[in-house]
Protein backbone atom coordinates (compact mmCIF):
# COMPACT_ATOMS: atom_id res chain seq x y z
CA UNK A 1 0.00 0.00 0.00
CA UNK A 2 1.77 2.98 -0.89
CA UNK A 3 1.80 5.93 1.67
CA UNK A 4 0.50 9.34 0.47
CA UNK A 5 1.33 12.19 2.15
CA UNK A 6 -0.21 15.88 0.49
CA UNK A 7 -3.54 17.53 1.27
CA UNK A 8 -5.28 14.36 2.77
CA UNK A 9 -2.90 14.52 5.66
CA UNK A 10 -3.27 18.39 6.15
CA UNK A 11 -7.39 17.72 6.21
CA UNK A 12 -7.91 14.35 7.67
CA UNK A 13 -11.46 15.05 9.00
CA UNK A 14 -14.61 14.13 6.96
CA UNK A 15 -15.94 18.02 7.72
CA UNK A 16 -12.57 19.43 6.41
CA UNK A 17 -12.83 17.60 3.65
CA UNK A 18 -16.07 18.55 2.75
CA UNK A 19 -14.95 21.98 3.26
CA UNK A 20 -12.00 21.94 1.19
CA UNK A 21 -13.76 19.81 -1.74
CA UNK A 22 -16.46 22.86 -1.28
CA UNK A 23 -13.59 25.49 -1.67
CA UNK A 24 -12.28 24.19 -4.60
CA UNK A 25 -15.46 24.06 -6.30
CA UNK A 26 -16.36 27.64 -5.62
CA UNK A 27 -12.67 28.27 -7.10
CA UNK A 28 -12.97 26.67 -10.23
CA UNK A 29 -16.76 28.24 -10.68
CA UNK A 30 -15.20 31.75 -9.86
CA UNK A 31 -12.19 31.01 -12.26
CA UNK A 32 -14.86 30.36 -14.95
CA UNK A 33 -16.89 33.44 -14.77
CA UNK A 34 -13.89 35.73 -14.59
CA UNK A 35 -12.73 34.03 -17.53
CA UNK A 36 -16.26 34.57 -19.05
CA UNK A 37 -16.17 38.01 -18.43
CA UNK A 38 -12.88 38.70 -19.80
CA UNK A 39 -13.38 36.91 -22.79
CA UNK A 40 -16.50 39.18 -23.39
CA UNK A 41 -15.87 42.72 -21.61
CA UNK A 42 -12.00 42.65 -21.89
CA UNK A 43 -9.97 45.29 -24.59
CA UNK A 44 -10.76 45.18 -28.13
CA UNK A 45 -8.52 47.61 -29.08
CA UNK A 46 -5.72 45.78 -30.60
CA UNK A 47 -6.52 42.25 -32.34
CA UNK A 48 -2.87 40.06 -32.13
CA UNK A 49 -3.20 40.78 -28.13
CA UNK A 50 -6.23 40.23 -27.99
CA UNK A 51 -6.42 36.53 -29.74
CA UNK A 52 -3.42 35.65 -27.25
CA UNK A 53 -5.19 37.21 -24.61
CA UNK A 54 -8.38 34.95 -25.35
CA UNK A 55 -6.13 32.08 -25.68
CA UNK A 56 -4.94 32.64 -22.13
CA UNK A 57 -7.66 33.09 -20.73
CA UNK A 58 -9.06 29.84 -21.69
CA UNK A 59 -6.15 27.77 -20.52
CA UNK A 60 -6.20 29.01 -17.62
CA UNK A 61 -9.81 28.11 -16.77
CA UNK A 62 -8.70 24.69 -18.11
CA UNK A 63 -5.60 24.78 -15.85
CA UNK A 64 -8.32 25.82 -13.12
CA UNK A 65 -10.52 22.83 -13.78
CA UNK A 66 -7.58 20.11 -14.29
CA UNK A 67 -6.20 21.29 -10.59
CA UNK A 68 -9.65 21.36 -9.05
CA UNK A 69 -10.20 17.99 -9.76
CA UNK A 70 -6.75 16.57 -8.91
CA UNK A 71 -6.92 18.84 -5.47
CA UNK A 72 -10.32 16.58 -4.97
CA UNK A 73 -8.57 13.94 -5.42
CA UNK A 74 -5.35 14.28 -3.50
CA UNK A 75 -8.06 15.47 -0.04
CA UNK A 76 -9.71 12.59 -0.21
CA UNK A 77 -6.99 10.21 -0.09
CA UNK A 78 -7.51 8.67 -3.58
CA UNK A 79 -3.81 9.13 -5.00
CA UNK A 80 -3.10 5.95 -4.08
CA UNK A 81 -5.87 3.75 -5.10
CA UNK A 82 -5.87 5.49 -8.31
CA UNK A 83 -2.08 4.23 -9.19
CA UNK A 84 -2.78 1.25 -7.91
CA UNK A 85 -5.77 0.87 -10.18
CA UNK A 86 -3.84 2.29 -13.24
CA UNK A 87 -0.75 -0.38 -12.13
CA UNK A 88 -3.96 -3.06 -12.00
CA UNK A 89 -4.67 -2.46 -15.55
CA UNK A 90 -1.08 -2.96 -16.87
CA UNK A 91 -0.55 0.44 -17.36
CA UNK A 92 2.68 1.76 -16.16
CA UNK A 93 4.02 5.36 -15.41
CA UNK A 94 4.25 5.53 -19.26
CA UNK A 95 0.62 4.95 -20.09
CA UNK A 96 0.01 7.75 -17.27
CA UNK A 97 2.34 10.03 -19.14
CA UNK A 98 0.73 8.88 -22.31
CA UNK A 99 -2.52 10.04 -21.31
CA UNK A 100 -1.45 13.31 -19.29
CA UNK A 101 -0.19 13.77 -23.41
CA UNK A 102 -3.57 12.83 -24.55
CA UNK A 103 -5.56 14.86 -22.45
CA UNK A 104 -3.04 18.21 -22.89
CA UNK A 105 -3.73 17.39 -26.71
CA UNK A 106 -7.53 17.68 -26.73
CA UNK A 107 -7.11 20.49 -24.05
CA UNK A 108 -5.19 22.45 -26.74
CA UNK A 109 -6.80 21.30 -29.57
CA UNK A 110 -10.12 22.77 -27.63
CA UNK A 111 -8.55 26.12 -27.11
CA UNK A 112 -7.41 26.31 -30.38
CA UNK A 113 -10.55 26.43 -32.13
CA UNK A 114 -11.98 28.76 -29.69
CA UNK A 115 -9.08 31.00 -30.17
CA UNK A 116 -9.56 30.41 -34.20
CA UNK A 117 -12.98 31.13 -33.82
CA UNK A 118 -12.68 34.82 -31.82
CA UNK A 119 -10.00 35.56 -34.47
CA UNK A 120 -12.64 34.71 -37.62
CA UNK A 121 -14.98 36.47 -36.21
CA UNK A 122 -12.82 39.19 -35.12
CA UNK A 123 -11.42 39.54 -38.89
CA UNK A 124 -15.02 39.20 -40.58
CA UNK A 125 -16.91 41.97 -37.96
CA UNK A 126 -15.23 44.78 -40.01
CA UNK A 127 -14.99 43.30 -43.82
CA UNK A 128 -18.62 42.76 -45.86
CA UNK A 129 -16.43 40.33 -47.88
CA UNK A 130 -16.42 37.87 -45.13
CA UNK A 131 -19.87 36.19 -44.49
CA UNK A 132 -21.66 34.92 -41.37
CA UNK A 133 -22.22 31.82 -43.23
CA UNK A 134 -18.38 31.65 -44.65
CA UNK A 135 -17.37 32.81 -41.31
CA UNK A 136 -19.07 29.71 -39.98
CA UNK A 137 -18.09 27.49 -42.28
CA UNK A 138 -14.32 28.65 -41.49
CA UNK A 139 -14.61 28.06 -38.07
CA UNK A 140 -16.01 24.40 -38.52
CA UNK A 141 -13.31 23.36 -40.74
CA UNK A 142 -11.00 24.98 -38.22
CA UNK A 143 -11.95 22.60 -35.80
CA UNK A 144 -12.43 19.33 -37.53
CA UNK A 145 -8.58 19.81 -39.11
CA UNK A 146 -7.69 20.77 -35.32
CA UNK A 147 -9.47 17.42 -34.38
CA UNK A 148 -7.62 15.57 -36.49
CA UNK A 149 -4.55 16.58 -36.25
CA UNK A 150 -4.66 15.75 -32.49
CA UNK A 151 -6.24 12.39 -32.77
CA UNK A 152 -3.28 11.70 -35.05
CA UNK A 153 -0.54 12.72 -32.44
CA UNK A 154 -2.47 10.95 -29.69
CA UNK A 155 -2.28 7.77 -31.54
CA UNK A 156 0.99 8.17 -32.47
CA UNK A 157 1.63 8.74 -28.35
CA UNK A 158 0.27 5.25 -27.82
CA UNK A 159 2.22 3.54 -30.75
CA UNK A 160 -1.36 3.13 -33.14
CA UNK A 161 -0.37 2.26 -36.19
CA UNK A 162 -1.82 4.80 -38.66
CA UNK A 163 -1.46 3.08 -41.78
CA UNK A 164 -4.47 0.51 -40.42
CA UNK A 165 -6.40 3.51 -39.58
CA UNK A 166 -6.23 4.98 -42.92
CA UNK A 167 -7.28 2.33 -44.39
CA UNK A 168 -10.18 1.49 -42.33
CA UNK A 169 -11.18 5.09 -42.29
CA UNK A 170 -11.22 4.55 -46.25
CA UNK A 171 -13.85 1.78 -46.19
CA UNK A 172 -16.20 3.98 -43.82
CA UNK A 173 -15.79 6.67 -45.58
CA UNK A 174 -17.10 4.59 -48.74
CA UNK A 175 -19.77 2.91 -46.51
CA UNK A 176 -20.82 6.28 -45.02
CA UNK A 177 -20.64 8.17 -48.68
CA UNK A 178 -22.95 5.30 -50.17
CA UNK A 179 -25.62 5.28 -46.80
CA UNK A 180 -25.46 9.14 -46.97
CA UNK A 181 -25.52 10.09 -50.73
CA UNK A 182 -28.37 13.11 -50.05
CA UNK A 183 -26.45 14.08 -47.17
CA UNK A 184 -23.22 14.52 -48.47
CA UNK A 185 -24.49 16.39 -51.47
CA UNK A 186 -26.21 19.10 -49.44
CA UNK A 187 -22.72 19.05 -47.83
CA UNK A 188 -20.96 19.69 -50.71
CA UNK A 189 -23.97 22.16 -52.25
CA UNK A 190 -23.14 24.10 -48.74
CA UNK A 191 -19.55 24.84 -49.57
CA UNK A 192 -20.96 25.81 -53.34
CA UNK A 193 -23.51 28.33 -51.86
CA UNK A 194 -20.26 29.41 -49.47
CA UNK A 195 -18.31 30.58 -52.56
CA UNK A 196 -21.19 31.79 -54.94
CA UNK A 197 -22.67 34.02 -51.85
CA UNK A 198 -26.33 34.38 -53.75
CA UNK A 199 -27.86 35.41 -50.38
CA UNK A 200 -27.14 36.20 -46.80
CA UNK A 201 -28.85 35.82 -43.56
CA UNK A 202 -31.63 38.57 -43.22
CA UNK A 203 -31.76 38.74 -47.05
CA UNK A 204 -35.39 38.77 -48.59
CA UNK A 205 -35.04 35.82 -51.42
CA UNK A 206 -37.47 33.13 -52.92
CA UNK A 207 -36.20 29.49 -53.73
CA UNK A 208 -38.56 27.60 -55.69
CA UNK A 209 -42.03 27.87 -54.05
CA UNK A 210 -40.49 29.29 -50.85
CA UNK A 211 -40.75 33.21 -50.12
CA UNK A 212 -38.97 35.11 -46.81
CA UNK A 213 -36.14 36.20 -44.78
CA UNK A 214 -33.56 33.79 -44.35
CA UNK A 215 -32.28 33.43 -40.66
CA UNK A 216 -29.62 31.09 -41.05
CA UNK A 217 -27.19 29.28 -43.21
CA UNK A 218 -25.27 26.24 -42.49
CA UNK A 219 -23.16 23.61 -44.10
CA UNK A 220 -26.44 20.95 -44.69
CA UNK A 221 -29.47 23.52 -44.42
CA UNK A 222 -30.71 26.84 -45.19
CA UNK A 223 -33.68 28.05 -42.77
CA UNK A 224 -36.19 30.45 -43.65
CA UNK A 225 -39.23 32.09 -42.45
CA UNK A 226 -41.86 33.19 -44.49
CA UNK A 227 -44.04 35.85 -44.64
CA UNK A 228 -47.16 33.72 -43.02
CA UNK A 229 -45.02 33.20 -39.81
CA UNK A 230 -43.50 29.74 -40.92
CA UNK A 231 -40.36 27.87 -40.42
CA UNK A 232 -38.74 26.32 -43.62
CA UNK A 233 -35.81 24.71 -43.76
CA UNK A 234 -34.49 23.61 -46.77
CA UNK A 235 -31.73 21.26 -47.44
CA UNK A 236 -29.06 23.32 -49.81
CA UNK A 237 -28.92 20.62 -52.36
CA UNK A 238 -32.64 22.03 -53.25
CA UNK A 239 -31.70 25.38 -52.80
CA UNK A 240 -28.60 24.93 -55.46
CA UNK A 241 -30.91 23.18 -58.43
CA UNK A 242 -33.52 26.11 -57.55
CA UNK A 243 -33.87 29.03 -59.19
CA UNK A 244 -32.82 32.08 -56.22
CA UNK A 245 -34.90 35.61 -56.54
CA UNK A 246 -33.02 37.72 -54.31
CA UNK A 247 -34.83 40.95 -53.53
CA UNK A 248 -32.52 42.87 -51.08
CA UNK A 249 -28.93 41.90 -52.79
CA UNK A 250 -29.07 45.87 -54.87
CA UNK A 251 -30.91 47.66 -52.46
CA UNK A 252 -33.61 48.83 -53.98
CA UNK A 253 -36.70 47.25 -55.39
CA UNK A 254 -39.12 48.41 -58.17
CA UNK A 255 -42.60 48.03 -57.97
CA UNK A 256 -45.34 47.94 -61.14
CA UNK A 257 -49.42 48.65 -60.22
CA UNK A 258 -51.08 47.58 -63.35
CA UNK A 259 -54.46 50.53 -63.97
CA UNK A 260 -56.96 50.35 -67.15
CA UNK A 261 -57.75 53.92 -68.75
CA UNK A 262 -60.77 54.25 -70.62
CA UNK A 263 -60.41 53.93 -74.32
CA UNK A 264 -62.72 57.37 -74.63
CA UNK A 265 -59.67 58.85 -72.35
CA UNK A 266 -55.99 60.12 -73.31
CA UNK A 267 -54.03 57.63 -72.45
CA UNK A 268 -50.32 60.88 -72.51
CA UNK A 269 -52.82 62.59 -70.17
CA UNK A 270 -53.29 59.56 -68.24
CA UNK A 271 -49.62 58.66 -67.65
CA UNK A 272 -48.70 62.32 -66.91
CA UNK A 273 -51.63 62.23 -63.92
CA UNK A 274 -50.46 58.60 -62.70
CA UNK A 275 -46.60 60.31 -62.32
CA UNK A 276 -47.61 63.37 -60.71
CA UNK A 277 -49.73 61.26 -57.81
CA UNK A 278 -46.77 59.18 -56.78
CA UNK A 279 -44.47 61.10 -57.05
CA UNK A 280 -44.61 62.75 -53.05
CA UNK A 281 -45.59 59.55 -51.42
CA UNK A 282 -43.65 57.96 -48.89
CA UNK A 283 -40.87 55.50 -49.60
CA UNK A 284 -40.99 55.88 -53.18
CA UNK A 285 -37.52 57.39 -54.56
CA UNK A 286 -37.02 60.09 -56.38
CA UNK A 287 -34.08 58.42 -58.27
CA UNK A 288 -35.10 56.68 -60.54
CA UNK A 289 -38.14 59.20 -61.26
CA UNK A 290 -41.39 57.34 -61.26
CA UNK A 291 -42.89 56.05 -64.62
CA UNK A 292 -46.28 55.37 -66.43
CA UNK A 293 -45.75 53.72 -69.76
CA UNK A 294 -48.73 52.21 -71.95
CA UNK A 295 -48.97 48.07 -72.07
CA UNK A 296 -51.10 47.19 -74.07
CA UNK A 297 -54.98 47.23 -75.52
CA UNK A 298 -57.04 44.90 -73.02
CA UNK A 299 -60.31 43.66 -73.61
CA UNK A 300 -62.09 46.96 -71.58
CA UNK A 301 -59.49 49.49 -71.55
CA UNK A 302 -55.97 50.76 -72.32
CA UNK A 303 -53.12 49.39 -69.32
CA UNK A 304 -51.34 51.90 -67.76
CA UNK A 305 -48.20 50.02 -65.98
CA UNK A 306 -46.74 52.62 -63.02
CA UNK A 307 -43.50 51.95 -61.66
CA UNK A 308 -42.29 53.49 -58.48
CA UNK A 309 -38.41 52.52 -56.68
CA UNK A 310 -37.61 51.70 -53.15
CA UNK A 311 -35.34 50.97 -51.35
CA UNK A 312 -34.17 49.10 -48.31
CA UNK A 313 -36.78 46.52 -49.44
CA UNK A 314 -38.87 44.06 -47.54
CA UNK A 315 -42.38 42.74 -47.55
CA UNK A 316 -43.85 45.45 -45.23
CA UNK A 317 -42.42 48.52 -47.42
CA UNK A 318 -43.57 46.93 -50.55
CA UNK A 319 -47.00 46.39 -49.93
CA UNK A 320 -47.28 49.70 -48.37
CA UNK A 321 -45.76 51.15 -51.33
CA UNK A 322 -48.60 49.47 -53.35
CA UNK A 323 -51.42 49.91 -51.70
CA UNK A 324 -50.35 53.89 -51.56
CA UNK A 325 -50.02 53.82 -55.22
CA UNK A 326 -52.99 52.16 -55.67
CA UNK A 327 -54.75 54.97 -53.87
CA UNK A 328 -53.28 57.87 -55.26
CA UNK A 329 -53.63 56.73 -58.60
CA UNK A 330 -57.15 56.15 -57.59
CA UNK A 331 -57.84 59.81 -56.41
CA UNK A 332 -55.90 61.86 -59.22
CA UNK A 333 -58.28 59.74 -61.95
CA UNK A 334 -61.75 60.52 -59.69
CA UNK A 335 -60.38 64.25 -59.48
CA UNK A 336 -59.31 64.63 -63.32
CA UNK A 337 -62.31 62.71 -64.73
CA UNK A 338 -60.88 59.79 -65.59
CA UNK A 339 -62.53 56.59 -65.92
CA UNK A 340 -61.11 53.46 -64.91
CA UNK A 341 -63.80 51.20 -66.60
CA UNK A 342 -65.26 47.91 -65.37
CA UNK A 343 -64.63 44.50 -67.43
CA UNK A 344 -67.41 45.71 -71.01
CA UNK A 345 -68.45 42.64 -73.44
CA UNK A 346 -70.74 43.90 -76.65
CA UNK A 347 -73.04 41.53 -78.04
CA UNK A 348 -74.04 42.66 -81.96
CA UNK A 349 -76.18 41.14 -84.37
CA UNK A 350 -76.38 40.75 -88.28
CA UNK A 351 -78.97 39.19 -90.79
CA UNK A 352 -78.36 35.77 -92.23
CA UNK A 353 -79.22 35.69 -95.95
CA UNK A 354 -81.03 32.15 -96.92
CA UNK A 355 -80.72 31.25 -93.41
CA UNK A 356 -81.88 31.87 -90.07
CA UNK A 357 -83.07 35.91 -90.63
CA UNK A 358 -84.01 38.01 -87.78
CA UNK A 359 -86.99 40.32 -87.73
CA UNK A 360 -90.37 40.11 -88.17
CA UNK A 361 -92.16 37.75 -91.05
CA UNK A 362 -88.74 35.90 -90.70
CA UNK A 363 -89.14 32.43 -92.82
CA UNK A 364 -87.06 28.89 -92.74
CA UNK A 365 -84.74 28.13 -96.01
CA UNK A 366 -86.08 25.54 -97.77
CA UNK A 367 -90.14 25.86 -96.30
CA UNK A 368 -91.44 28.65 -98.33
CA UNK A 369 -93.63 27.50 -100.08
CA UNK A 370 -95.40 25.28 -97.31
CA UNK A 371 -95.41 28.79 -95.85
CA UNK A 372 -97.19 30.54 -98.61
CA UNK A 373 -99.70 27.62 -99.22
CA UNK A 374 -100.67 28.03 -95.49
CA UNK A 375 -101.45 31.47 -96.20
CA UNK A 376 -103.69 31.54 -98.63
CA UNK A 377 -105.88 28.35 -96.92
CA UNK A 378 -104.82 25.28 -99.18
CA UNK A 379 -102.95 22.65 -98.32
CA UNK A 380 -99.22 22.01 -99.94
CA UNK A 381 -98.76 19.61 -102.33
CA UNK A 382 -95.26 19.57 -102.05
CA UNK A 383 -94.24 17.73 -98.18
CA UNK A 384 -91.45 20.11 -96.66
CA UNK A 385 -89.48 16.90 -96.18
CA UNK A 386 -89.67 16.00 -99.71
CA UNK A 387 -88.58 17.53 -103.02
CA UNK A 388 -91.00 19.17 -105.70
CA UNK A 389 -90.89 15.82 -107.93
CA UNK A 390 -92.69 13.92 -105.12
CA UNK A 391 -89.55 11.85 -103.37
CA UNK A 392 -87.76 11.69 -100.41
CA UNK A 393 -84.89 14.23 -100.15
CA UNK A 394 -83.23 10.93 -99.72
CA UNK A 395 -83.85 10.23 -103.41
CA UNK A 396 -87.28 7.38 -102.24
CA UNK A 397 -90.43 7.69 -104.37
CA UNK A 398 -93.12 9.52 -102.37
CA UNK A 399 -96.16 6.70 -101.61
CA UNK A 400 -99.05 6.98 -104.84
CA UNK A 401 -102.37 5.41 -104.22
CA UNK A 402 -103.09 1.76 -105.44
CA UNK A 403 -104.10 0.94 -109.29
CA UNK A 404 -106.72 -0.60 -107.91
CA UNK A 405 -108.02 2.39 -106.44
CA UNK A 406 -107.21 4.72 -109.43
CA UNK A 407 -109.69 2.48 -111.65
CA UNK A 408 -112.34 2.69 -109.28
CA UNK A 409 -112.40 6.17 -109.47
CA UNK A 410 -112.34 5.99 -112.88
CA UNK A 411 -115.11 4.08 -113.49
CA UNK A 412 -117.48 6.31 -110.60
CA UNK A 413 -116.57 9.23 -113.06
CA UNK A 414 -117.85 7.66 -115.90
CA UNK A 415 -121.24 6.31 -114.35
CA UNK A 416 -121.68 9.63 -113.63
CA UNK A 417 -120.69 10.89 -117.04
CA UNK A 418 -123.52 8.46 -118.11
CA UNK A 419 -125.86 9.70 -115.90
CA UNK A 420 -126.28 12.89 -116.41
CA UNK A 421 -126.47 12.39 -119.75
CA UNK A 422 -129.34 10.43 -120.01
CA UNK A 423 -130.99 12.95 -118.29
């Protein structure tokens, strides 16, 4: 058993060392806020200090932490048992040292990429060319190259052989590419949309069917809310194939209000009244001027297109811009006499020669004459449905009475005849 003599002899009480295990936590907690508060309220003035400043400042609150915990330790009499343990396992003073190595590593690996971080954003506050979204993108790649590069000297510490790890890192990263395909190409679409820049966070843009503000930007995903209060988030695979509208990348933002003239109106005198009522109203710019060009002949009137600038634009200003035009447009026509007409259809008429005719005494092609026999009280002998030569329209023979039928009348004639004759 080996015999320990530090802190654990100075406090060999359970109270003390509840006491001291108390005071070392309240150390380490006050060692962390001061930190916090320097990293955040310290001197901005000059940057090079101020990254090694930051960098500093976070080792020491790891320095702080590390030394809490081994003060812990050493109170409560666990030095011992812990080598012993360690020894247990096969692991000599060497593996110790090995992972005292390890663990300073990571611990500096960690502070690196926070220091890397302060210093990208500390670079990009001041310079439009440098992005949020590049800016974040920096710092991730920052600290998975950081990563790597101390996993690699930590297994290198404990005699790993790399080559192995290469190789099986090559078949998961084959495994992985093939499981992930979608993944890994709104990865790589990520870093595309990193270098092409065709929108930034708080930008106004549409992609595809999506309209809004886009809040944030990352290396899978590009979030946006829309107008309506909803959360989109669309993968930037989507976003690359899509067409992108941008509305605030220039500035400024024109805006067309489509009005109908009256055809009975001039359509100069028109335009010239259109200008002159949007011209004072709020938001619109006075460079470029306001405009009122002619469209085109619609079915009811002549189209007036007015076109009026802003700038600073988002969804609010626009249709507040609109509806203002609308209105003033509105007013100067009412004042200057102007009529904006309602949707007109004509309906017209014309007579149909041998047809159909309109008016009165109007007659059917092709029934006159039943029409005229009518009139004067006889009866047709020509049937509407058939031709004047007694058939079918068809080309049928029209029916005849018997033979046997014609000879009968025949022969009453003659008796007759006969009759009154003889008398």
């Amino acid at each position: 058993m080996l015999q320990t003599t530090g802190p654990d002899a100075l406090v060999s009480t359970l109270p003390e060392r509840v006491a001291a295990t108390l005071v070392a936590l309240l150390v380490v907690v006050a060692v962390w806020r001061v930190t916090d508060y320097l990293h955040t309220h310290g001197d901005e003035s000059d940057r090079v200090p101020n990254a090694w400043r930051h960098l500093l400042l976070s080792g020491a609150s790891l320095l702080a932490t590390f030394g809490g915990g081994l003060f812990v330790i050493a109170v409560w009499g666990l030095t011992g048992p812990l080598v012993e343990e360690v020894q247990s396992y096969g692991l000599g003073p060497q593996s110790l040292v090995n992972a005292v190595l390890a663990l300073v590593i990571f611990v500096t690996a960690y502070a690196m990429t926070d220091v890397v971080g302060r210093i990208t954003r500390e670079l990009s506050d001041g310079r439009r060319a440098i992005t949020e979204h590049q800016r974040e993108i920096i710092y991730r790649l920052s600290q998975v190259g950081l990563y790597t590069v101390a996993g690699s000297l930590v297994l290198g510490i404990w005699g790993v052989d790399l080559g192995g790890v290469l190789v099986g890192a090559g078949f998961l990263g084959i495994v992985v590419g093939l499981a992930a395909r979608q993944t890994l190409g709104a990865l790589l679409a990520g870093f595309v949309l990193m270098f092409s820049r065709p929108f930034e966070i708080g930008d106004w843009v549409e992609v595809g069917d999506h309209e809004g503000i886009v809040t944030d930007i990352t290396i899978v995903t590009t979030r946006m809310q829309t107008f309506d209060g909803e959360y989109v988030m669309i993968p930037n695979d989507v976003v690359s194939s899509e067409s992108v509208i941008n509305r605030s990348r220039k500035g400024r933002l024109r805006i067309e209000v489509d009005v109908g003239v009256d055809y009975a109106a001039d359509p100069r005198e028109a335009a010239e009244t259109a200008r002159g009522a949007v011209r004072g109203l709020d938001n619109v710019l006075r460079v470029p001027t306001p405009q009122a060009v002619v469209k085109e002949f619609a079915d009811s009137a002549v189209v007036l297109g007015v076109r009026v600038w802003i700038d600073n634009p988002s969804a609010r200003r626009m249709w507040r811009t609109r509806t203002a035009v609308v209105s003033a447009v509105k007013t100067a026509f009412d004042e200057e006499g102007i009529k904006i007409p309602f949707p007109q259809r004509e309906l017209m008429g014309r007579e149909e020669s041998g047809g159909l005719q309109l008016g009165e005494g109007a007659t059917l092609a092709g029934r006159e004459e039943r029409v005229a026999a009518e009139a004067d009280g006889g009866r047709t002998d020509v049937d509407a449905d058939r031709g004047p030569t007694g058939s079918d329209d068809d080309g049928d023979e029209t029916d005849t009475p018997d033979d046997g039928d014609r000879d009968s009348d025949t022969d009453a004639d003659a008796n007759g005849d006969e009759s009154e004759d003889r008398s």
